[in-house]
N, C-alpha and C. Protein backbone atom coordinates (compact mmCIF):
# COMPACT_ATOMS: atom_id res chain seq x y z
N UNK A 1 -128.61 130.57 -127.52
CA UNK A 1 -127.58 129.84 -128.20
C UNK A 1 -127.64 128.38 -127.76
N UNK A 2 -127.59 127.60 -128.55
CA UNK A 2 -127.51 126.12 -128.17
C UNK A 2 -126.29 125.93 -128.82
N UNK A 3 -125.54 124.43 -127.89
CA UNK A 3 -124.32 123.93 -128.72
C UNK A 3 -124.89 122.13 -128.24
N UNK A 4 -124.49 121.75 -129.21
CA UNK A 4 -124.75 120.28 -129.27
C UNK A 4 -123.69 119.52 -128.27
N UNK A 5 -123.96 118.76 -127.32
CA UNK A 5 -123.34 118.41 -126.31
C UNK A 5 -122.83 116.86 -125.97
N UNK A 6 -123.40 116.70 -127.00
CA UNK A 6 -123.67 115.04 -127.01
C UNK A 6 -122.56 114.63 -127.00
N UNK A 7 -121.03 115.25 -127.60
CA UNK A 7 -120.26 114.87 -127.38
C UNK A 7 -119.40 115.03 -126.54
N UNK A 8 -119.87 115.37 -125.97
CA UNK A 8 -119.22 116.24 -123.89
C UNK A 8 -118.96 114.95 -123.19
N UNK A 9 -117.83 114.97 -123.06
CA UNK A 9 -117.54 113.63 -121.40
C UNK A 9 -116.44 113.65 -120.64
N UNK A 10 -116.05 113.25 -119.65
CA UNK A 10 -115.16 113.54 -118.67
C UNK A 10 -113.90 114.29 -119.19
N UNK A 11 -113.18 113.71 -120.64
CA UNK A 11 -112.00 114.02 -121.06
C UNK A 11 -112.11 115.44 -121.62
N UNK A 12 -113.32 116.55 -121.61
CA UNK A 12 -113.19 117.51 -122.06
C UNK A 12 -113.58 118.86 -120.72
N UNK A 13 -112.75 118.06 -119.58
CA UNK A 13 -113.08 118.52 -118.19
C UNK A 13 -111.91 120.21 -118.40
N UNK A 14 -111.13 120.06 -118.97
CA UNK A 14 -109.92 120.87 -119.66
C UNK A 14 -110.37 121.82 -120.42
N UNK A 15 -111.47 121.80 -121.15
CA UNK A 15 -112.09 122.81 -121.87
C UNK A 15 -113.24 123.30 -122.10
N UNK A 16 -113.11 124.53 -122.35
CA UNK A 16 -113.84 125.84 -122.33
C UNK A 16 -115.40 125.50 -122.69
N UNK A 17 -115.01 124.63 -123.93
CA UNK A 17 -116.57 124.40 -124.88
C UNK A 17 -117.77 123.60 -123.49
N UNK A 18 -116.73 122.18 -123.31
CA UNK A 18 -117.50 121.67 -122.56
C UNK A 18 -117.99 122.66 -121.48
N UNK A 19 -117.44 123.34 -120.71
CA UNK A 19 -118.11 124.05 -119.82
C UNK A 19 -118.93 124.85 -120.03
N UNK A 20 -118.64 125.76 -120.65
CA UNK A 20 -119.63 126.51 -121.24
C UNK A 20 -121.62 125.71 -121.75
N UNK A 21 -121.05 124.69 -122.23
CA UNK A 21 -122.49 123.94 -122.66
C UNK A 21 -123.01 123.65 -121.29
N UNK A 22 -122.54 122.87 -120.55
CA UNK A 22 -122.79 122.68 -119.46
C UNK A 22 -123.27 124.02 -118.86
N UNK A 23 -122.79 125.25 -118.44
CA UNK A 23 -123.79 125.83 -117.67
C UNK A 23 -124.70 126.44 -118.86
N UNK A 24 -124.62 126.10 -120.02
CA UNK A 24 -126.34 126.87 -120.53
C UNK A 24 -127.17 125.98 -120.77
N UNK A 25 -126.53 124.65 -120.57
CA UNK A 25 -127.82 123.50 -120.37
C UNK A 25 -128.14 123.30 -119.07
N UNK A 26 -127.85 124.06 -118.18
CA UNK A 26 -127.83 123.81 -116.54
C UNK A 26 -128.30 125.39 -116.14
N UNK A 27 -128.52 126.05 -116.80
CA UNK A 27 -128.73 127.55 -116.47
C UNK A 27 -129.87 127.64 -115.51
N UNK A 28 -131.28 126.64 -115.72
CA UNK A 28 -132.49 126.90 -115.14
C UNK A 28 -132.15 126.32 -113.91
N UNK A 29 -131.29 125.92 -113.59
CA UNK A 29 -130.77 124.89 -112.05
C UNK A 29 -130.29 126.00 -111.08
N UNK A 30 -129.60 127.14 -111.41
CA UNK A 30 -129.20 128.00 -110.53
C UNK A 30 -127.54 127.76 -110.36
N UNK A 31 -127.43 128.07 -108.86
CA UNK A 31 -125.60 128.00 -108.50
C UNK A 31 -125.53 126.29 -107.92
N UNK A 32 -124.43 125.77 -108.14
CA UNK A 32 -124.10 124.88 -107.71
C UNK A 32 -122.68 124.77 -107.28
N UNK A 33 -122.65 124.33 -106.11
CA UNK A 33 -120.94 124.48 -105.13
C UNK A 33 -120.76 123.04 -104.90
N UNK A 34 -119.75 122.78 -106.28
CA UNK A 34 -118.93 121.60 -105.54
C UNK A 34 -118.50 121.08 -104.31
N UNK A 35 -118.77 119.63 -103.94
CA UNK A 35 -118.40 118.86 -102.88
C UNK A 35 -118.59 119.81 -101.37
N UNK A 36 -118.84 121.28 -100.86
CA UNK A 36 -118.92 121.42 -100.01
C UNK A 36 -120.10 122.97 -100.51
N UNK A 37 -120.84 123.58 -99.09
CA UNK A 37 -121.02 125.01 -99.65
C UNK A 37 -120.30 125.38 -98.80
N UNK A 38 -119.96 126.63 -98.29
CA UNK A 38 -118.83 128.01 -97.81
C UNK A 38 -119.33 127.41 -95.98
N UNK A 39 -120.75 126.82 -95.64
CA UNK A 39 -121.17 127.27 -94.48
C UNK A 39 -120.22 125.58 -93.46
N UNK A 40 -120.03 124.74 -94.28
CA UNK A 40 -119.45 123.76 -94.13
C UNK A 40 -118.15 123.60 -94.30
N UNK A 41 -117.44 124.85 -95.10
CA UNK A 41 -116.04 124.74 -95.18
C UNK A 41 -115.73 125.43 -94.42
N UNK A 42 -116.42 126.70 -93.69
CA UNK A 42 -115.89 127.94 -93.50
C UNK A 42 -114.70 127.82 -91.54
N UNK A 43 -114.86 126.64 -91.30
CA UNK A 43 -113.94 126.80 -89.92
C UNK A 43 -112.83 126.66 -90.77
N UNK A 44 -112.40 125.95 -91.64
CA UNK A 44 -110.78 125.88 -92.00
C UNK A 44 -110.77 127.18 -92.82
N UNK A 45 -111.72 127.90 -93.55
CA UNK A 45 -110.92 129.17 -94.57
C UNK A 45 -111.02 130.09 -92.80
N UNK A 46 -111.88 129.90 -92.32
CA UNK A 46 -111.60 130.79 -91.25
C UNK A 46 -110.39 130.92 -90.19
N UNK A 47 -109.95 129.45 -90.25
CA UNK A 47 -108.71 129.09 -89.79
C UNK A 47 -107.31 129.92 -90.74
N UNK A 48 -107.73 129.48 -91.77
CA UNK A 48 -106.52 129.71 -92.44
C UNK A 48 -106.14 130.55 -93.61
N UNK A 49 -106.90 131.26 -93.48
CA UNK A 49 -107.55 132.45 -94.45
C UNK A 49 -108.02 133.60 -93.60
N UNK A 50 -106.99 135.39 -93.59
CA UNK A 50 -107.62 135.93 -93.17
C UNK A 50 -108.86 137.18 -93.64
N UNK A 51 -109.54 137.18 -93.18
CA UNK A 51 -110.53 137.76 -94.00
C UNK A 51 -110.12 139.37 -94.77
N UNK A 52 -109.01 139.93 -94.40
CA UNK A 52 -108.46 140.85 -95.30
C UNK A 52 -107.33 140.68 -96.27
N UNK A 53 -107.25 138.82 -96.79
CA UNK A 53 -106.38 138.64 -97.97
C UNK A 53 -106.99 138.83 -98.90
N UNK A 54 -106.30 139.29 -99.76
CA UNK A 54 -106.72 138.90 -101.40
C UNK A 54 -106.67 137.34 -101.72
N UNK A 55 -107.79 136.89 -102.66
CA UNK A 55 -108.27 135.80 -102.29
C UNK A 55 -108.08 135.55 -104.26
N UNK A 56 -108.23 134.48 -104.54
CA UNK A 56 -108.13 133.77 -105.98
C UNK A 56 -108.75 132.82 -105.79
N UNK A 57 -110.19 133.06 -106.65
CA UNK A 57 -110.97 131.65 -105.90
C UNK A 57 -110.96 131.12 -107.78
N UNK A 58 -109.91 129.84 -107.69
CA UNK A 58 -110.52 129.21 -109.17
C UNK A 58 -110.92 128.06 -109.46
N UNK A 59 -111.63 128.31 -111.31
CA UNK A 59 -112.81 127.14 -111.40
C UNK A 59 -113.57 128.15 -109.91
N UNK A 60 -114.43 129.02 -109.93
CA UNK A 60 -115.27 129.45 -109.35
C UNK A 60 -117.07 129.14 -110.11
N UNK A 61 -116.97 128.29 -111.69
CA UNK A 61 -118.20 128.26 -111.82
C UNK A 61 -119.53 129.37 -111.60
N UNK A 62 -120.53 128.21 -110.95
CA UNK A 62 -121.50 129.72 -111.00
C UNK A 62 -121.79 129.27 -109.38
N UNK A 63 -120.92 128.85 -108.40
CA UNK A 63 -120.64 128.46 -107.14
C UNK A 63 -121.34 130.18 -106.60
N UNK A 64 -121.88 129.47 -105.04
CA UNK A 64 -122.06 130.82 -104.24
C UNK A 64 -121.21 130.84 -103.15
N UNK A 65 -120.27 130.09 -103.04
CA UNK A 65 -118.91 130.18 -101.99
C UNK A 65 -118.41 131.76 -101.78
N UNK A 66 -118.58 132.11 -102.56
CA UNK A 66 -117.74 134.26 -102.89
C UNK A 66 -118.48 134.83 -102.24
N UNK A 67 -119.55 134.50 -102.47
CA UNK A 67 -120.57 135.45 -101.94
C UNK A 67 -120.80 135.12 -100.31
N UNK A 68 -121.38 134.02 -100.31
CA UNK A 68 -121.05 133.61 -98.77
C UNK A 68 -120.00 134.36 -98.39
N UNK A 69 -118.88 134.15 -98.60
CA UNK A 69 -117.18 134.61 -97.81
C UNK A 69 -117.60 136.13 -97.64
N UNK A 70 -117.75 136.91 -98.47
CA UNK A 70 -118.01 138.43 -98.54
C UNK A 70 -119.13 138.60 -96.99
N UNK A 71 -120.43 137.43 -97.23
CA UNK A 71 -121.40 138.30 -96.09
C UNK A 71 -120.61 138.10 -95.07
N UNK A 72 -119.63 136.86 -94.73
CA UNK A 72 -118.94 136.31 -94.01
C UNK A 72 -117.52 137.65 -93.63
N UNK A 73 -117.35 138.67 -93.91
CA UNK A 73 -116.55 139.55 -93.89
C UNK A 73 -115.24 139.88 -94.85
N UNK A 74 -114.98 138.83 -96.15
CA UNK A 74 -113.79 138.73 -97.09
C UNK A 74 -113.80 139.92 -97.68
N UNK A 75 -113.25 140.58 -97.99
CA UNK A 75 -112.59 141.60 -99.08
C UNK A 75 -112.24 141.96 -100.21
N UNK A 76 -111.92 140.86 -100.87
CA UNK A 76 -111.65 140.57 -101.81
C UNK A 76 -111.23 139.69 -102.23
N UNK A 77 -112.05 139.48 -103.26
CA UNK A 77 -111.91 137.29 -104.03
C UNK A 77 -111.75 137.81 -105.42
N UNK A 78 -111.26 137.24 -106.16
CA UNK A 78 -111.15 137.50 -107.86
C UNK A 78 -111.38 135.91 -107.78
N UNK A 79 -112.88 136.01 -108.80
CA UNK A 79 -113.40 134.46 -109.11
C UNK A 79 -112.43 134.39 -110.58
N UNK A 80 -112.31 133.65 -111.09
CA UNK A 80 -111.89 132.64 -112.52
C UNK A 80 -112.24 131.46 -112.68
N UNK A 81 -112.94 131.66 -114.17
CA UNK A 81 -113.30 130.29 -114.82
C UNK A 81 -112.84 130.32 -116.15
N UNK A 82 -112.77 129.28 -116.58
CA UNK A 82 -112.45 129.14 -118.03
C UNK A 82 -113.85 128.93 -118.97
N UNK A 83 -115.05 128.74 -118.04
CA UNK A 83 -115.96 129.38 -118.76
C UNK A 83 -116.88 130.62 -119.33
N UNK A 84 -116.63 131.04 -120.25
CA UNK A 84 -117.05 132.33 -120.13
C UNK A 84 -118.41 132.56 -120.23
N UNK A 85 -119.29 131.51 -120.40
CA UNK A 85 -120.38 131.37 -119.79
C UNK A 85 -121.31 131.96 -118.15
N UNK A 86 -120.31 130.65 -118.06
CA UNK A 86 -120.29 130.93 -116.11
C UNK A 86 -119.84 132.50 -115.71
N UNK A 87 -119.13 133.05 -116.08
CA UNK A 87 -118.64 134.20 -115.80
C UNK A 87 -119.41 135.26 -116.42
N UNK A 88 -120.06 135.42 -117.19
CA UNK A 88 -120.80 136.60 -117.56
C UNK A 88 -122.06 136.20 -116.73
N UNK A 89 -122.44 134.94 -116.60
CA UNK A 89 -123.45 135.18 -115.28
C UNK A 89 -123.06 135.58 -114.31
N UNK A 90 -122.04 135.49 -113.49
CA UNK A 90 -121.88 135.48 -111.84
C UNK A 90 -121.85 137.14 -111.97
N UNK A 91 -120.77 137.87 -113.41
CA UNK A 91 -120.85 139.31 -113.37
C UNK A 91 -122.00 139.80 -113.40
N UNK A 92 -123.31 139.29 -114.21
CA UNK A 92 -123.86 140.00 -113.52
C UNK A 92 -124.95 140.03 -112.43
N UNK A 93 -125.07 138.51 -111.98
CA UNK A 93 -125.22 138.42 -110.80
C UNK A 93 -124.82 139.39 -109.50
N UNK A 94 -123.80 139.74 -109.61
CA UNK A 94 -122.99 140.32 -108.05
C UNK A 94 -122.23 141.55 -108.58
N UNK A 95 -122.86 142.24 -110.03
CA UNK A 95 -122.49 143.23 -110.19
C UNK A 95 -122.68 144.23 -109.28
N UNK A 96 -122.95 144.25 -108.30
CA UNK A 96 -123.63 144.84 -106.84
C UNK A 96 -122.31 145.19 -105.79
N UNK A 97 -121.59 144.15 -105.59
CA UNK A 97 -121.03 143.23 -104.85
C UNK A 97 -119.08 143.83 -105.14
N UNK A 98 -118.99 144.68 -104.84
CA UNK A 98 -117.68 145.49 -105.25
C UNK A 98 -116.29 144.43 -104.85
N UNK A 99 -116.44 143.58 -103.81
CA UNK A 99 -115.63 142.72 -103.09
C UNK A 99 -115.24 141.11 -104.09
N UNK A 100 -115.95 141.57 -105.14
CA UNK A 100 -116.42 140.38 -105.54
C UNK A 100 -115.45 140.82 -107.79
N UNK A 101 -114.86 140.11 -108.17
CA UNK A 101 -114.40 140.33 -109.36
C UNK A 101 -114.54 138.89 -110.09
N UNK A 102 -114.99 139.28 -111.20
CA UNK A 102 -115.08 137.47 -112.45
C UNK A 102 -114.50 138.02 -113.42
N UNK A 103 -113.47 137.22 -113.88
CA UNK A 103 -112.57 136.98 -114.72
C UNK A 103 -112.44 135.32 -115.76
N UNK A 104 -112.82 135.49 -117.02
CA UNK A 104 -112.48 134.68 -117.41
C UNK A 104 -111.40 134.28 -117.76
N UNK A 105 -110.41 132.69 -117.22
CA UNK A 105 -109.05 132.70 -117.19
C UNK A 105 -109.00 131.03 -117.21
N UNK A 106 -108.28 130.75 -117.84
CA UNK A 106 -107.64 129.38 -117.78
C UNK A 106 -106.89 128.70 -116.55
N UNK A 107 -106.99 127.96 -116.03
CA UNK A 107 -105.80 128.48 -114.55
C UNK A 107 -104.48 127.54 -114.89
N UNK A 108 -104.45 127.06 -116.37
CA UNK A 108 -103.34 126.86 -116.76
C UNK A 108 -102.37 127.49 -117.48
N UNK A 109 -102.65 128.63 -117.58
CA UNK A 109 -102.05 130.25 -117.70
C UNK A 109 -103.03 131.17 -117.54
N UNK A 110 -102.55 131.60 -116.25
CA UNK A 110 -102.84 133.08 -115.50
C UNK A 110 -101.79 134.23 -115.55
N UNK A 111 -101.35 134.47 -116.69
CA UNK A 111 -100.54 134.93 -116.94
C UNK A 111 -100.49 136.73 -116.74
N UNK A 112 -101.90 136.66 -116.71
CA UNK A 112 -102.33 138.02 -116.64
C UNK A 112 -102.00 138.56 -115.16
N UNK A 113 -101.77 137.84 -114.21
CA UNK A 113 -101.79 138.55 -113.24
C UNK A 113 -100.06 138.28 -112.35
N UNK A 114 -99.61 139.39 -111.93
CA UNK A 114 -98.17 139.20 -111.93
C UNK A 114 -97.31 138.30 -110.78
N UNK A 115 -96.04 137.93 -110.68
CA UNK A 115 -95.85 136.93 -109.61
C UNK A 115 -96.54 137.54 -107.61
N UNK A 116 -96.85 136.84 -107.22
CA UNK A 116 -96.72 137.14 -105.81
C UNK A 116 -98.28 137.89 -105.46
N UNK A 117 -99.08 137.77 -106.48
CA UNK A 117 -100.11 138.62 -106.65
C UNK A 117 -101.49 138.33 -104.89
N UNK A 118 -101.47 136.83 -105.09
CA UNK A 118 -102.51 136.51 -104.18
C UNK A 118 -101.86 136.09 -102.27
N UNK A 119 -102.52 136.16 -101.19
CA UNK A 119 -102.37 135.88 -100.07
C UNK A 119 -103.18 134.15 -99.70
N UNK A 120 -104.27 134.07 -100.90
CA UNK A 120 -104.37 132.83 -100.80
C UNK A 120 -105.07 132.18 -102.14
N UNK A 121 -105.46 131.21 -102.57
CA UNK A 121 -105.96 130.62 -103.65
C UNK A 121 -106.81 129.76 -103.42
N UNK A 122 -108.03 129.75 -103.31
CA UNK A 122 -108.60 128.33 -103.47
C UNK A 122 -109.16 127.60 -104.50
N UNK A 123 -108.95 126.40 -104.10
CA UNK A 123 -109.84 125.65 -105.09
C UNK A 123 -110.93 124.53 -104.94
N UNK A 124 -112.00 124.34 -105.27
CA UNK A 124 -113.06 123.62 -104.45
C UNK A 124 -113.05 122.90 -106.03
N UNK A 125 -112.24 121.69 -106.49
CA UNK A 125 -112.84 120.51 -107.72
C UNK A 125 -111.87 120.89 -109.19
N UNK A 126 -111.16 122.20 -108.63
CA UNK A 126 -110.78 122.78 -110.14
C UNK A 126 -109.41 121.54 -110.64
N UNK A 127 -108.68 121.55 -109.40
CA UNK A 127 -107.53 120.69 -109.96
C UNK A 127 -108.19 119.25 -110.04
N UNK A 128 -109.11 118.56 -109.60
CA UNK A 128 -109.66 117.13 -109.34
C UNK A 128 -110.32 117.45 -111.00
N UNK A 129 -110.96 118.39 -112.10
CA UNK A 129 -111.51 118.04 -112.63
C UNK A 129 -110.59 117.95 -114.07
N UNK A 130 -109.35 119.00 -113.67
CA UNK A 130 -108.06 118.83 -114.58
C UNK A 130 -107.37 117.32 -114.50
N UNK A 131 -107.43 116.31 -113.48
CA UNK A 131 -107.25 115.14 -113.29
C UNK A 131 -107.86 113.76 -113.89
N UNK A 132 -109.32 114.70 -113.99
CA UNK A 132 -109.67 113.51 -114.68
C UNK A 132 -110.07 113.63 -116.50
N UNK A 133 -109.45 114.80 -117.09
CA UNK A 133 -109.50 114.77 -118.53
C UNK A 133 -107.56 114.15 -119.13
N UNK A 134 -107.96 114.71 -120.72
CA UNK A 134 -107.27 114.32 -121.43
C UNK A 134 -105.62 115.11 -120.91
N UNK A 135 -104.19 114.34 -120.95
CA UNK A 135 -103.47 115.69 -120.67
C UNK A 135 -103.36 115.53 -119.29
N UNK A 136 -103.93 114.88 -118.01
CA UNK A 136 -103.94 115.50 -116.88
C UNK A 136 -102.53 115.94 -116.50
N UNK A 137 -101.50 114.64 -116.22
CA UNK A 137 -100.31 114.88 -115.76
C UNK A 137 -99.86 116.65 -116.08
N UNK A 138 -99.63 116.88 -117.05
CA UNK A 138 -99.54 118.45 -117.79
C UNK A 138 -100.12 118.95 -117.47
N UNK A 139 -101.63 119.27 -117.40
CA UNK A 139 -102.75 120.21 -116.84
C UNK A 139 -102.17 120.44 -115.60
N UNK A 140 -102.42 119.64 -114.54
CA UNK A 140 -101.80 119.49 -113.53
C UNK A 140 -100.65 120.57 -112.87
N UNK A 141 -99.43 119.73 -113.64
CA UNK A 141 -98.59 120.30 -113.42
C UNK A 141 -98.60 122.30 -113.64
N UNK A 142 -98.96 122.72 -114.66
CA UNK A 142 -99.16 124.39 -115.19
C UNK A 142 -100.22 124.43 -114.16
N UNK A 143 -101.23 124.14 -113.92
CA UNK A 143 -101.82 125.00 -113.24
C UNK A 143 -100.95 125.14 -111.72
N UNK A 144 -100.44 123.86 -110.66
CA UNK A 144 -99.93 123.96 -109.81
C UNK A 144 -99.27 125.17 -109.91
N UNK A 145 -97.97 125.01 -111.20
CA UNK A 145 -96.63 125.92 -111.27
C UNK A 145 -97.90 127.69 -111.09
N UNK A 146 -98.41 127.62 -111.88
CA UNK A 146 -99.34 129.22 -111.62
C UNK A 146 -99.77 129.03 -110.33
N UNK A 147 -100.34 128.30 -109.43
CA UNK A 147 -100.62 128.64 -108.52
C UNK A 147 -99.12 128.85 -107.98
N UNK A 148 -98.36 128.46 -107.40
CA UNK A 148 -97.64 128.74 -106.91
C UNK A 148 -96.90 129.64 -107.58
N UNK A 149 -96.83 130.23 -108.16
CA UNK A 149 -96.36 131.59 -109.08
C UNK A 149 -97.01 132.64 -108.28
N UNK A 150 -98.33 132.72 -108.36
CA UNK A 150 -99.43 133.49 -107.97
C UNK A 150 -99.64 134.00 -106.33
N UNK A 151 -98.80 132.86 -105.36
CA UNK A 151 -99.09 133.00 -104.02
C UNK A 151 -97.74 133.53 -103.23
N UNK A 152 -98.23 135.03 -102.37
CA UNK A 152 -97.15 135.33 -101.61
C UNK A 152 -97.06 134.48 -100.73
N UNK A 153 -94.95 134.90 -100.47
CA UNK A 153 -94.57 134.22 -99.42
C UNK A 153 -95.16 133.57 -98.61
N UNK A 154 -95.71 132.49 -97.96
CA UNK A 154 -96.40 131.71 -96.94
C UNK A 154 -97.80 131.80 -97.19
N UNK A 155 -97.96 131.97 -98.27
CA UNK A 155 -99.83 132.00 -98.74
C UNK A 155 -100.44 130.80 -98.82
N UNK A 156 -101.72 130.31 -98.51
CA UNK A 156 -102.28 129.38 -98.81
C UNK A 156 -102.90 128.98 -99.88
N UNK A 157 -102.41 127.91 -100.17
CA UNK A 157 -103.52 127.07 -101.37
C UNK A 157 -104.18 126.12 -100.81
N UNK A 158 -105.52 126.18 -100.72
CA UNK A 158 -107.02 125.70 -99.96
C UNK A 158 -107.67 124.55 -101.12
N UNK A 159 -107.23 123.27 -100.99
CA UNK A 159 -107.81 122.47 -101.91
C UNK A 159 -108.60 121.77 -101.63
N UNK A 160 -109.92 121.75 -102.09
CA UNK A 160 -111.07 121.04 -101.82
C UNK A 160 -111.28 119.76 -103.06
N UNK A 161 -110.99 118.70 -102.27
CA UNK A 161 -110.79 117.40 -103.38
C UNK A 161 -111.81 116.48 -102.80
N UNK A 162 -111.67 115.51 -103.42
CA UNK A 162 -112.17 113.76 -103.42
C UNK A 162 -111.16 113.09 -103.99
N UNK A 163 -109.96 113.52 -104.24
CA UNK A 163 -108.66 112.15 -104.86
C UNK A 163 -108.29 111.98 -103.72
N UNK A 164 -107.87 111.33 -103.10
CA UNK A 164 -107.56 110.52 -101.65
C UNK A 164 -106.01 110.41 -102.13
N UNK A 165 -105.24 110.45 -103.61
CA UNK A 165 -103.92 110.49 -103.50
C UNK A 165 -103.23 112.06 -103.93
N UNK A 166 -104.07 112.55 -103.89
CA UNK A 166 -103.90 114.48 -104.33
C UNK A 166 -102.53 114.61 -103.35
N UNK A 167 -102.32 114.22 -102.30
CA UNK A 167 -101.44 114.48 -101.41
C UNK A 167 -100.14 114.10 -102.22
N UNK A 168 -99.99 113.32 -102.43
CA UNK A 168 -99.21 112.53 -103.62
C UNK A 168 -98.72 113.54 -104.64
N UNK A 169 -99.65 113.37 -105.44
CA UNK A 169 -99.73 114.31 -106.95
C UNK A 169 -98.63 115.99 -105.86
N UNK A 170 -99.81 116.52 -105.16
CA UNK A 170 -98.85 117.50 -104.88
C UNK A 170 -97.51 117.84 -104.21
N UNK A 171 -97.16 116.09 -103.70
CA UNK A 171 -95.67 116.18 -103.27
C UNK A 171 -94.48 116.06 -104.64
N UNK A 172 -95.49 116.07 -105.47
CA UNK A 172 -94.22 115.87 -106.92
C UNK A 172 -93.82 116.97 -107.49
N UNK A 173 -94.62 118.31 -106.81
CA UNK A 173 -94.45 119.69 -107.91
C UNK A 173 -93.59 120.27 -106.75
N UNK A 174 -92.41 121.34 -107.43
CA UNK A 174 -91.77 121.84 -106.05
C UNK A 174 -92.47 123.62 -106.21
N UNK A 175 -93.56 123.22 -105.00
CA UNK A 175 -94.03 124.06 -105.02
C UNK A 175 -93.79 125.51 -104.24
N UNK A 176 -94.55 126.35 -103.61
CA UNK A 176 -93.66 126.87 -102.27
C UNK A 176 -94.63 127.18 -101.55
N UNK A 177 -95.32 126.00 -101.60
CA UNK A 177 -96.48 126.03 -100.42
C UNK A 177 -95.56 125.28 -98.51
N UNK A 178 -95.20 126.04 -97.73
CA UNK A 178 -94.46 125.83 -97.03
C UNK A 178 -95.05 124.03 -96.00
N UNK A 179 -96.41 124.19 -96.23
CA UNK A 179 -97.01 123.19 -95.50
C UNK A 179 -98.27 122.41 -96.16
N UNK A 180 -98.47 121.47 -95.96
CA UNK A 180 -99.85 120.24 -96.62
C UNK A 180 -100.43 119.92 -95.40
N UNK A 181 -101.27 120.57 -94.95
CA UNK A 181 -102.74 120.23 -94.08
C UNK A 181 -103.60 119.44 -94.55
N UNK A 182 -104.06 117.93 -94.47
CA UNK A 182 -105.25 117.23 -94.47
C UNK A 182 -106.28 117.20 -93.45
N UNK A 183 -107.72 117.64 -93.89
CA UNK A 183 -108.69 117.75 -93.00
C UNK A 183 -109.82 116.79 -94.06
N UNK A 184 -110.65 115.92 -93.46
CA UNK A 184 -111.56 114.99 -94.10
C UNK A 184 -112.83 115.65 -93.73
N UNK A 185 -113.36 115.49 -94.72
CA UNK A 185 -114.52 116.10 -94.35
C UNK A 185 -116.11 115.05 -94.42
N UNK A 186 -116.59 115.52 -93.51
CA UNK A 186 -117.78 114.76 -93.22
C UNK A 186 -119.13 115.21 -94.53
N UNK A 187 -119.69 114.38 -95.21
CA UNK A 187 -120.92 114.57 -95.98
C UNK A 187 -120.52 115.29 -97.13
N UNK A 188 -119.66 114.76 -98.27
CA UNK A 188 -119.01 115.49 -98.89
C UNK A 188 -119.88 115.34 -99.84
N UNK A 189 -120.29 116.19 -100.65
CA UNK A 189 -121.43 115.44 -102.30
C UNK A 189 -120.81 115.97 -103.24
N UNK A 190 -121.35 115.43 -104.20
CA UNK A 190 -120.86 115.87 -105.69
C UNK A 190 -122.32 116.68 -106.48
């Protein structure tokens, strides 16, 4: 299947199409893990993440962060993307991999899954890439409100950014994330 792409650019960071083109014009490249891989993040999820939560890893792409975490001892991650591209690869990539679930989902309604559902959520670029399309303020905001819908009592939301005012943005949503940890990270790429 080909889709013509030419008209793909930052403002269609929000939708499905663009992504989707993107990983089947990127398919022969393999996995790619935003701004960090798992072996460079893993003292803070290890910090603050225990390896028998249920985990919500979204915007999971065709990232190998899941998989890492699993050899790493995790339990259970439910990946989501809003591409359903990306997601019928990773399924059957790690159709193997029982610890491991892909779901295609919007993470500006996750509606499918009920309040209080996750112990933690991460995100490695998903909210930074809702920031920089059409809509952000709104994007933004719904996905926050679902994440925090989504996370029990004192659960973590693990955000892996490059906005230097994200701290900001997330002091405006009343969320019920009890605490905001900043950690900088050294050798960050895109």
């Amino acid at each position: 299947m080909h889709r013509d792409v030419t008209g793909m650019n930052t403002y269609n960071y929000g939708e499905a199409l663009y992504w989707d083109a993107r990983y089947i014009q990127e398919a022969a490249a393999g996995s790619f893990d935003w701004y960090q891989r798992y072996s460079a993040l893993r003292p803070f999820v290890r910090k603050y993440v225990p390896t028998s939560s249920r985990i919500l890893m979204v915007g999971c792409g065709n990232a190998v962060m899941s998989e890492d975490m699993v050899k790493d001892g995790y339990e259970e991650i439910i990946n989501i993307d809003i591409s359903s591209v990306a997601i019928d690869m990773m399924r059957r990539k790690y159709e193997h991999l029982p610890q491991l679930e892909y779901m295609q989902m919007d993470v500006r309604d996750m509606s499918f899954f009920v309040d209080e559902s996750f112990d933690s959520v991460i995100d490695k670029g998903t909210l930074d890439s809702l920031m920089c399309g059409a809509g952000a303020p709104i994007s933004a905001a719904q996905m926050l409100g679902e994440v925090s819908r989504l996370l029990k009592p004192g659960g973590i939301y693990m955000l892996v950014t490059i906005h230097l005012k994200i701290k900001l943005v997330l002091q405006l949503f009343p969320l019920n994330f009890l605490q905001l940890k900043c950690h900088d990270m050294p050798n960050c790429y895109l």
